[in-house]
N, C-alpha and C. Protein backbone atom coordinates (compact mmCIF):
# COMPACT_ATOMS: atom_id res chain seq x y z
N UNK A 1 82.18 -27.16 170.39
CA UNK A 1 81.32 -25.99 170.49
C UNK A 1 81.88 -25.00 171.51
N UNK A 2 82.55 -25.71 172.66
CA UNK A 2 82.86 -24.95 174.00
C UNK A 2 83.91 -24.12 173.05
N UNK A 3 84.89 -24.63 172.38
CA UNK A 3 86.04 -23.53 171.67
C UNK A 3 85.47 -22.80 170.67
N UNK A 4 84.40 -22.85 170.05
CA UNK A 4 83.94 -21.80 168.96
C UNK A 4 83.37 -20.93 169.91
N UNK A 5 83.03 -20.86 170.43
CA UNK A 5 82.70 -19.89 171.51
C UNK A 5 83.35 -19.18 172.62
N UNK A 6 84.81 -19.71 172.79
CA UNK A 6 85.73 -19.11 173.31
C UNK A 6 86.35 -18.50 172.52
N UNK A 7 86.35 -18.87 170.92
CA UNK A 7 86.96 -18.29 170.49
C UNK A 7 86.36 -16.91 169.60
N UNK A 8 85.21 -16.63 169.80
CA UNK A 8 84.07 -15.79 169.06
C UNK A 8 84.04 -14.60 170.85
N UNK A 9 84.74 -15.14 171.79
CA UNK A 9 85.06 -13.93 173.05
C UNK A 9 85.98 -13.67 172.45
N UNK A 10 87.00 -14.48 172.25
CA UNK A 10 88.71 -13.56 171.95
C UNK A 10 88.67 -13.03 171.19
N UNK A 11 87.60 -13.26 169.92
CA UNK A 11 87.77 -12.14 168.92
C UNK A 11 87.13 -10.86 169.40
N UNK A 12 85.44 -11.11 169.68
CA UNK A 12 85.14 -9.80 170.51
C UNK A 12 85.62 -9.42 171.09
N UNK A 13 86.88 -9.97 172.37
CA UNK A 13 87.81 -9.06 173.41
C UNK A 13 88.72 -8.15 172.36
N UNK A 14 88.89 -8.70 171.26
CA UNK A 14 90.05 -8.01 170.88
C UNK A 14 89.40 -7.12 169.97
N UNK A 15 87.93 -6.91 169.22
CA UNK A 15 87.62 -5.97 168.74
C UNK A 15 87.14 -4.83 170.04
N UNK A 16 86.61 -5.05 170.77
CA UNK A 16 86.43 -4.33 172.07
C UNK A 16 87.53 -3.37 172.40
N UNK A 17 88.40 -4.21 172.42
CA UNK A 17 89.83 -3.73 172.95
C UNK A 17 90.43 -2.68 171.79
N UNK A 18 90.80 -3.05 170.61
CA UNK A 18 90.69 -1.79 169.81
C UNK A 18 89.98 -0.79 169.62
N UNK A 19 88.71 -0.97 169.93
CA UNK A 19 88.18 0.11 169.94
C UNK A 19 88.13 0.83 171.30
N UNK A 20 88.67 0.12 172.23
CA UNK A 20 88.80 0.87 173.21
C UNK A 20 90.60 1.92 173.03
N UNK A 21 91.07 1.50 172.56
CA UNK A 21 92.36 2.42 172.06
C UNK A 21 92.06 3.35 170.94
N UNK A 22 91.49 3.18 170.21
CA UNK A 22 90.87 4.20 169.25
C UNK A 22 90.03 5.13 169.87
N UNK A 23 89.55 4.77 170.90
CA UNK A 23 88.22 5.70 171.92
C UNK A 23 89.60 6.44 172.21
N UNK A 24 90.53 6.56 172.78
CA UNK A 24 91.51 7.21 173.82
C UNK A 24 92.29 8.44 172.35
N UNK A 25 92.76 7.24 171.53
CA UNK A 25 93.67 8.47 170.80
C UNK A 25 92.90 8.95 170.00
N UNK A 26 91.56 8.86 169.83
CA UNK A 26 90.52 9.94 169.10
C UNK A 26 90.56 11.19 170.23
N UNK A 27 90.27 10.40 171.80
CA UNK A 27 89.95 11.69 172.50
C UNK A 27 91.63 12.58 172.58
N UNK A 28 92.43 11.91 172.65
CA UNK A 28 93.63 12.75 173.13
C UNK A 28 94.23 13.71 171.93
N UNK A 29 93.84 13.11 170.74
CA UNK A 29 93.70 13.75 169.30
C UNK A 29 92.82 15.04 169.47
N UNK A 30 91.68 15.22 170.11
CA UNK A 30 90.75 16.50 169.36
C UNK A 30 91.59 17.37 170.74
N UNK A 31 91.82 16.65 171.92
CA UNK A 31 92.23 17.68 173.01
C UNK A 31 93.51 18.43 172.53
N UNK A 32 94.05 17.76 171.73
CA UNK A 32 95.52 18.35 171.61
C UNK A 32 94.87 19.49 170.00
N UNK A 33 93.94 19.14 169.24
CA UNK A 33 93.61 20.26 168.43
C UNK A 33 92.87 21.63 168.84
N UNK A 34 92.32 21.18 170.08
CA UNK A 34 91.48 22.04 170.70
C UNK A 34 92.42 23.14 171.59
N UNK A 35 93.52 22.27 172.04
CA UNK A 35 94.79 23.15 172.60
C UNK A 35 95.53 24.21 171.64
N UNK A 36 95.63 23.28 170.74
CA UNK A 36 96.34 24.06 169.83
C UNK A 36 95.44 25.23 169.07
N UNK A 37 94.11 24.84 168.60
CA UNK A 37 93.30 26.20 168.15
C UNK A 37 93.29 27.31 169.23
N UNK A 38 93.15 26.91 170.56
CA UNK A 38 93.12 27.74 171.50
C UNK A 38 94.96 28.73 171.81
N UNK A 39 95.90 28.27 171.74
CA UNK A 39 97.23 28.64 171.29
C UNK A 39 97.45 29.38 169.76
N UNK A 40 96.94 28.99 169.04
CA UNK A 40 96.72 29.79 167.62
C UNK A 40 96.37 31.09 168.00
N UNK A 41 95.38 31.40 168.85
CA UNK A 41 94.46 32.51 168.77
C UNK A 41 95.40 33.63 170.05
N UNK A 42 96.31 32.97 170.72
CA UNK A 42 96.94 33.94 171.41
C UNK A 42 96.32 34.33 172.78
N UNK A 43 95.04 33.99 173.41
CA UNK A 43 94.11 34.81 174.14
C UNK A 43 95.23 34.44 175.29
N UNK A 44 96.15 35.48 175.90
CA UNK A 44 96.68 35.59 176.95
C UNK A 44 95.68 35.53 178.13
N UNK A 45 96.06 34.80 179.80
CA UNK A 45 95.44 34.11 180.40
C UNK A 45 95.76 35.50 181.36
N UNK A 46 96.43 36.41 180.85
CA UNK A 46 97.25 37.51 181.89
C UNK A 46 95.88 38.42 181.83
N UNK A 47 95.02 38.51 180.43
CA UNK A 47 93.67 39.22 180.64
C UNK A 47 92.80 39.29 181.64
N UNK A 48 92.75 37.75 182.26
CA UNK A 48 92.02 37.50 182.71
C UNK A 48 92.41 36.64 184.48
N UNK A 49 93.91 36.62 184.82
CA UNK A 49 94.26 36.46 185.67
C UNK A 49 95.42 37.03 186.25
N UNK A 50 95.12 37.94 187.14
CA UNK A 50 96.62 38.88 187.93
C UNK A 50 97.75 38.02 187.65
N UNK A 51 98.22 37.17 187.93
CA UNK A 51 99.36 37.08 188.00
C UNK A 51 100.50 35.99 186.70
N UNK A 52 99.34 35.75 185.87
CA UNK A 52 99.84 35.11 184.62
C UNK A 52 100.88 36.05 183.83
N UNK A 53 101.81 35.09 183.68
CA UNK A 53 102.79 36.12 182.48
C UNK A 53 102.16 36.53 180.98
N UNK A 54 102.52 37.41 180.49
CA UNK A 54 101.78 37.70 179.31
C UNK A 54 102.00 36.86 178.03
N UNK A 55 102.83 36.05 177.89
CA UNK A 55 103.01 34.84 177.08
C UNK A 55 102.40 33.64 177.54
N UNK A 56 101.63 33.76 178.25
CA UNK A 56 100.78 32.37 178.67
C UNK A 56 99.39 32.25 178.25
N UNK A 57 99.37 31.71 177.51
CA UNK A 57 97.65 31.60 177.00
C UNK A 57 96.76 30.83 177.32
N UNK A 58 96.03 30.58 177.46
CA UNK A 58 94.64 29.51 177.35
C UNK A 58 95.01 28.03 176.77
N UNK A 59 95.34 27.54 177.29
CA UNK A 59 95.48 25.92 176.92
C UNK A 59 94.76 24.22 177.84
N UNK A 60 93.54 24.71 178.16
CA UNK A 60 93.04 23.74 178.99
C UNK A 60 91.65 24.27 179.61
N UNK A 61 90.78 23.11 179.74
CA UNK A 61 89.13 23.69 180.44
C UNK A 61 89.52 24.38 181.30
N UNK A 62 90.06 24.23 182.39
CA UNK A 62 89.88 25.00 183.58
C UNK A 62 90.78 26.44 183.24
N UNK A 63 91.32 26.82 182.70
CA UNK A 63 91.42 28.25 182.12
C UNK A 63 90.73 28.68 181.44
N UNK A 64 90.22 27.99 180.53
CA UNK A 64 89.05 28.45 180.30
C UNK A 64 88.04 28.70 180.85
N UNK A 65 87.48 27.40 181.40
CA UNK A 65 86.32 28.23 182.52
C UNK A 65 86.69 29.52 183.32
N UNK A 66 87.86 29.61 183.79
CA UNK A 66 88.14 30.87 184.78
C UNK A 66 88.19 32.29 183.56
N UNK A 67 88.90 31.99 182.65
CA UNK A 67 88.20 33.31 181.66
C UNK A 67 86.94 33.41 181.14
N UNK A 68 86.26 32.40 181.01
CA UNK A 68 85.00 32.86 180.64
C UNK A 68 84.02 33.49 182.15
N UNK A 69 84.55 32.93 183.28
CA UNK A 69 83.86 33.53 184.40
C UNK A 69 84.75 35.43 184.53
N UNK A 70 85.50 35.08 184.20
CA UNK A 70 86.24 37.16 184.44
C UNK A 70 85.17 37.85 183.08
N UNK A 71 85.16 36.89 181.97
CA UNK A 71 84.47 38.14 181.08
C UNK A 71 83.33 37.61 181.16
N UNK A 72 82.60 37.09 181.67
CA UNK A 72 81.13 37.06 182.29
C UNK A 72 81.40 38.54 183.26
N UNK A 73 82.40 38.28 184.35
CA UNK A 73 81.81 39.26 185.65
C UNK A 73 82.17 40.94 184.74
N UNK A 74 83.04 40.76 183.84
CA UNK A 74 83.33 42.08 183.00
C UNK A 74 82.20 42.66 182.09
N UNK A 75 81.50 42.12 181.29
CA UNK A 75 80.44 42.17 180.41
C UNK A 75 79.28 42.57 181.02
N UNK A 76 78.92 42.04 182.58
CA UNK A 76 77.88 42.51 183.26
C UNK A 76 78.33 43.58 183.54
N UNK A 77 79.45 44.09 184.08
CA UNK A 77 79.78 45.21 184.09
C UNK A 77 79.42 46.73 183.29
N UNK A 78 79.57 46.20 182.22
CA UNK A 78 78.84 47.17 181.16
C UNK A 78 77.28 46.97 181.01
N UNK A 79 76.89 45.84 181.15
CA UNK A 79 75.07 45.82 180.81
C UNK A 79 74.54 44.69 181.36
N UNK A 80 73.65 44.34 182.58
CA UNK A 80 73.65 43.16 183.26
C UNK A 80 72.86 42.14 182.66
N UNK A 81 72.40 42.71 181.07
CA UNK A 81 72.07 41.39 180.22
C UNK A 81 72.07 41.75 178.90
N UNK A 82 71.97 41.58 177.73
CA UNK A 82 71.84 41.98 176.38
C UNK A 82 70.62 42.78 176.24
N UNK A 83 69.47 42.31 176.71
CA UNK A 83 68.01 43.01 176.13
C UNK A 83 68.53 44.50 176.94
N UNK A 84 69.23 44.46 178.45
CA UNK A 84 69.17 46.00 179.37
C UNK A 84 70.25 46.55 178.35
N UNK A 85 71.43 46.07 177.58
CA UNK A 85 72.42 46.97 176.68
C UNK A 85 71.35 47.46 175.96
N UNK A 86 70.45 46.87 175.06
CA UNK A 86 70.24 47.41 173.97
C UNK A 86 69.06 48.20 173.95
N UNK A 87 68.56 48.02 175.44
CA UNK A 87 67.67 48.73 176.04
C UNK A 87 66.04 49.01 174.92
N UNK A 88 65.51 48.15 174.21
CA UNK A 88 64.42 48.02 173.27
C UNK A 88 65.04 48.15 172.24
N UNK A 89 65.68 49.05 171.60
CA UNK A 89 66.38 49.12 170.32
C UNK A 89 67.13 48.15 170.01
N UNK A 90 67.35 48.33 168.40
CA UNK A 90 68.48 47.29 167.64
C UNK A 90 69.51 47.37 167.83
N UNK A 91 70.41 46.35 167.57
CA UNK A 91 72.43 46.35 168.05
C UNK A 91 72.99 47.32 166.76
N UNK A 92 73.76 48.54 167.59
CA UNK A 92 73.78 49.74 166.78
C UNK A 92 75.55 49.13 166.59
N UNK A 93 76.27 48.71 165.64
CA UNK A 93 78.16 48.19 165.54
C UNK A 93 78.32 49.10 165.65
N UNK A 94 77.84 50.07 165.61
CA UNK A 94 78.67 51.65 165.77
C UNK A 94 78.70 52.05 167.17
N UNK A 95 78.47 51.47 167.77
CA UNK A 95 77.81 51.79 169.56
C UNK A 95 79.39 51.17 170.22
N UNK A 96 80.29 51.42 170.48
CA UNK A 96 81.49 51.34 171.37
C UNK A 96 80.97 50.36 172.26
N UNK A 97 80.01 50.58 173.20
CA UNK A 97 79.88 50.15 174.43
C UNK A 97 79.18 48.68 173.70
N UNK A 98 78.17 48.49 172.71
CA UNK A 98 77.72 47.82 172.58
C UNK A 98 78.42 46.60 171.54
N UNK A 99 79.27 46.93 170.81
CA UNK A 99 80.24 45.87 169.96
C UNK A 99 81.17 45.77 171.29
N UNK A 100 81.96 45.97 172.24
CA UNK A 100 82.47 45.17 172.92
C UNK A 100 81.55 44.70 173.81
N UNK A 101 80.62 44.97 173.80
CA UNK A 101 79.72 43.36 174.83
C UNK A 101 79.28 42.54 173.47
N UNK A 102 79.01 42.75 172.30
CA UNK A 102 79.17 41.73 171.26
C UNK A 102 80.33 40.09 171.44
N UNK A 103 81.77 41.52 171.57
CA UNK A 103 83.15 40.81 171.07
C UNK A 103 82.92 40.17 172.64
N UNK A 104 82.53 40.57 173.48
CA UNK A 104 82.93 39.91 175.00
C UNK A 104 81.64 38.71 175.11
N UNK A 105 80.78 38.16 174.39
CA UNK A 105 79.92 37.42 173.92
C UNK A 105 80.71 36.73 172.97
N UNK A 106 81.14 36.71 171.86
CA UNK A 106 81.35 35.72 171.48
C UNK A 106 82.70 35.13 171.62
N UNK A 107 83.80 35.69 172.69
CA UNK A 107 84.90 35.16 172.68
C UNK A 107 84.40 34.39 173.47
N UNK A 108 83.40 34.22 174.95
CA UNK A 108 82.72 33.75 175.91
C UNK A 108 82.00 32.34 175.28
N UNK A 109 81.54 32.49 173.83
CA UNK A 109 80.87 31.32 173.42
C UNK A 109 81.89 30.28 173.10
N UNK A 110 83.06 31.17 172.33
CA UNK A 110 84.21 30.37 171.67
C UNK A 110 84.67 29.36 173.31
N UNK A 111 85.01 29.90 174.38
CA UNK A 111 85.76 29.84 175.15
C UNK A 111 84.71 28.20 175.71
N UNK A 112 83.00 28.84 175.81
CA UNK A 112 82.48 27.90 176.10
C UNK A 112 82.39 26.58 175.26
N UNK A 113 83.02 26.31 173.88
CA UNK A 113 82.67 25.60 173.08
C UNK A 113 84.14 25.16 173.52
N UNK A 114 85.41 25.17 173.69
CA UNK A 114 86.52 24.98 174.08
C UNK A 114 86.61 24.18 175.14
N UNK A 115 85.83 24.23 176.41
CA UNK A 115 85.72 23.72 177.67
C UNK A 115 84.60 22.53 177.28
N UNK A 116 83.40 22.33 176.54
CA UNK A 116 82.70 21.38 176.03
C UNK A 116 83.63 20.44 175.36
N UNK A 117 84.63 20.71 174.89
CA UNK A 117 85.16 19.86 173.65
C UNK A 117 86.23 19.14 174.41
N UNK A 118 86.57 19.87 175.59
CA UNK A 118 87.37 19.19 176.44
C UNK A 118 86.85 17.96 177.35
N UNK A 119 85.71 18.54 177.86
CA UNK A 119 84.67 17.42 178.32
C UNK A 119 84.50 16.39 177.49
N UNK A 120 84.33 16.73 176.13
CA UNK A 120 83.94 15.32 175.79
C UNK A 120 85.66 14.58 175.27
N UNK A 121 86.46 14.71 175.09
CA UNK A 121 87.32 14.54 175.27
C UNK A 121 88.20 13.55 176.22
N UNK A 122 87.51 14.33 177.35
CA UNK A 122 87.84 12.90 178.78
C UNK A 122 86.83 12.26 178.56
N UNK A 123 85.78 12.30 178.55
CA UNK A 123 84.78 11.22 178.13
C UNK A 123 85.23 9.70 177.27
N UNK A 124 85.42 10.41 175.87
CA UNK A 124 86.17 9.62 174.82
C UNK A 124 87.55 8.84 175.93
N UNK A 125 88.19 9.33 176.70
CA UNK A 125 89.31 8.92 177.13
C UNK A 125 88.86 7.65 178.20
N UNK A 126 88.05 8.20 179.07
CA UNK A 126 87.21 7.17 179.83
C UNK A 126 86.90 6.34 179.51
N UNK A 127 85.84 6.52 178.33
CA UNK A 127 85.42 5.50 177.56
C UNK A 127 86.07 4.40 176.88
N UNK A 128 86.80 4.99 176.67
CA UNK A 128 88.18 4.04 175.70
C UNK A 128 88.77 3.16 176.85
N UNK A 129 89.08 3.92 178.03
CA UNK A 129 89.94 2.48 179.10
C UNK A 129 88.40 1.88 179.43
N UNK A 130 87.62 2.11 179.43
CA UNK A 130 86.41 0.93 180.14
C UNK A 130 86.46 0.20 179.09
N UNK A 131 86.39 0.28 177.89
CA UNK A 131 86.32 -0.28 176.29
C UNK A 131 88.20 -1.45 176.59
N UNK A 132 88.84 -1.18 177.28
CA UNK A 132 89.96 -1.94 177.06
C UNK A 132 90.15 -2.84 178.22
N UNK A 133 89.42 -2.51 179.46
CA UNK A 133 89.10 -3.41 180.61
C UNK A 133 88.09 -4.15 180.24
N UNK A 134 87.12 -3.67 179.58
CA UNK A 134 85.70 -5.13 179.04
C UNK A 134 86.47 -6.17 178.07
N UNK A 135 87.84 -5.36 177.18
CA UNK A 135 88.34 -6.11 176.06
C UNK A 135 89.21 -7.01 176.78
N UNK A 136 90.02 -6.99 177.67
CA UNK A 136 90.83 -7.76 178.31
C UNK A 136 90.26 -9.00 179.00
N UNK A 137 88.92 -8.49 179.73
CA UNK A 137 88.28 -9.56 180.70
C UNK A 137 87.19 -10.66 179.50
N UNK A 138 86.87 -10.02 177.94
CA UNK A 138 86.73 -11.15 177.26
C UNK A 138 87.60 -11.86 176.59
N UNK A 139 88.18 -11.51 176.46
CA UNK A 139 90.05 -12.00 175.66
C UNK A 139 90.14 -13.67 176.78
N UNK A 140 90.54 -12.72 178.44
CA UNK A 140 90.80 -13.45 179.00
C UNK A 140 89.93 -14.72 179.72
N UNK A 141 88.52 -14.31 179.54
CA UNK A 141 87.46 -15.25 179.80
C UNK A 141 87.37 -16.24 178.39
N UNK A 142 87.47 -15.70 177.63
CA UNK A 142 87.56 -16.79 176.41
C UNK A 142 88.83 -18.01 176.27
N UNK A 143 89.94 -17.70 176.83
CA UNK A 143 91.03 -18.77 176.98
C UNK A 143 90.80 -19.25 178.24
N UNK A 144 90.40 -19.05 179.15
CA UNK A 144 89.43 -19.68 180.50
C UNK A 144 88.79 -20.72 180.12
N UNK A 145 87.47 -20.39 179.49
CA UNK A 145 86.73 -21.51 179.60
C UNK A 145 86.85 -21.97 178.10
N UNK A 146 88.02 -21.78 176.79
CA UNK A 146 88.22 -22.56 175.78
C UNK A 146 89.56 -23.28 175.85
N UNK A 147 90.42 -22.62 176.91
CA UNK A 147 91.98 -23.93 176.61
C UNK A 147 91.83 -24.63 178.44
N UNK A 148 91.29 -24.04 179.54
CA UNK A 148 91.47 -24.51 180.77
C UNK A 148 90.74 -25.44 181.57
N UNK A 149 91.08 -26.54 181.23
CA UNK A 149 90.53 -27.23 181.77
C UNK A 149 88.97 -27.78 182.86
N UNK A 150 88.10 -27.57 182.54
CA UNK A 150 86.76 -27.37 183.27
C UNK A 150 87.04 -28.27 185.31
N UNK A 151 88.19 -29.16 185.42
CA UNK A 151 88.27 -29.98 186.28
C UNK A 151 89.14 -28.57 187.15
N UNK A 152 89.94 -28.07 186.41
CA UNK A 152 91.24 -27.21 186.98
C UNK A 152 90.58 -26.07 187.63
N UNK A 153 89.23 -25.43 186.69
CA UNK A 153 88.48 -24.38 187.13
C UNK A 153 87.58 -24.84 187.90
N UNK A 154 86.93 -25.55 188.17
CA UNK A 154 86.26 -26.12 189.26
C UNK A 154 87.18 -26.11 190.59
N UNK A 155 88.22 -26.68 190.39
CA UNK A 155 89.31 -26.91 191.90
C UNK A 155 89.61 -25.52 192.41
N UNK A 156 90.35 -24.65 191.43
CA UNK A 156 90.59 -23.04 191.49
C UNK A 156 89.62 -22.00 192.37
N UNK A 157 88.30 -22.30 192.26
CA UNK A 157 86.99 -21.69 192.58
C UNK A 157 86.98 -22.02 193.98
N UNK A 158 87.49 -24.01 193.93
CA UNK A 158 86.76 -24.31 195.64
C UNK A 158 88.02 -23.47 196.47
N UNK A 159 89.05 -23.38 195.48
CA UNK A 159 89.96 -23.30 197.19
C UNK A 159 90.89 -21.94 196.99
């Protein structure tokens, strides 16, 4: 009985454990699509930071967060909230001032959905090594107490 049960850990360590590697290259998978949609789109980082070269784009949360905070402080600039742009009236596309606080809204959402996706991302990555440290310590607790001797682990403990 003691080995059907050591051996019903090693299998759970080792389904654990795969899925703790599947947790990692799922997350390192959407980060690298999320990089790359964000590289597709070109949004130079030089917009939004003095001293970036103009071939450098947006490829990571924390550029992102720092552009979505410049066209936050830019957008207030023009209207310090949507209801004061549109001031009671409807969103006129013909209004200059008012389609670029549109376009400066939704590159801001894109940008915020970019920095979310990254978050969960390390999450997934996190998750996946805790998923491969629980898989290892049942793997290895299962050949413990199914091939090692109960006299050997007793002695091991006292001294």
């Amino acid at each position: 009985m003691k080995r059907v049960l050591a051996i019903v850990a090693i299998i759970l360590g080792v389904a654990i454990l795969a899925g703790g590697i599947a947790s990692i290259a799922l997350g390192r998978s959407n980060a690298a699509d999320v990089t790359n949609d964000l590289k597709q789109e070109k949004i130079s980082l030089a917009v939004f930071e003095d001293n970036a070269p103009q071939d450098q784009v947006i490829s990571s949360a924390a550029q992102a967060r720092k552009a979505i905070d410049t066209l936050v402080e830019h957008r207030r600039g023009i209207a310090p909230t949507y209801s004061d742009l549109l001031n009671g009236e409807r969103f006129d596309p013909t209004n200059p001032k008012q389609l670029t606080y549109a376009q400066a809204m939704n590159l801001q959402n894109a940008l915020t959905s970019a920095v979310l996706a990254f978050g969960l991302t390390s999450v997934l990555t996190l998750y996946g090594a805790l998923l491969i440290v629980a898989g290892i310590a049942f793997i290895l607790l299962g050949f413990a107490f199914g091939w090692y001797p109960a006299a050997k682990r007793a002695e091991t403990l006292v001294t």
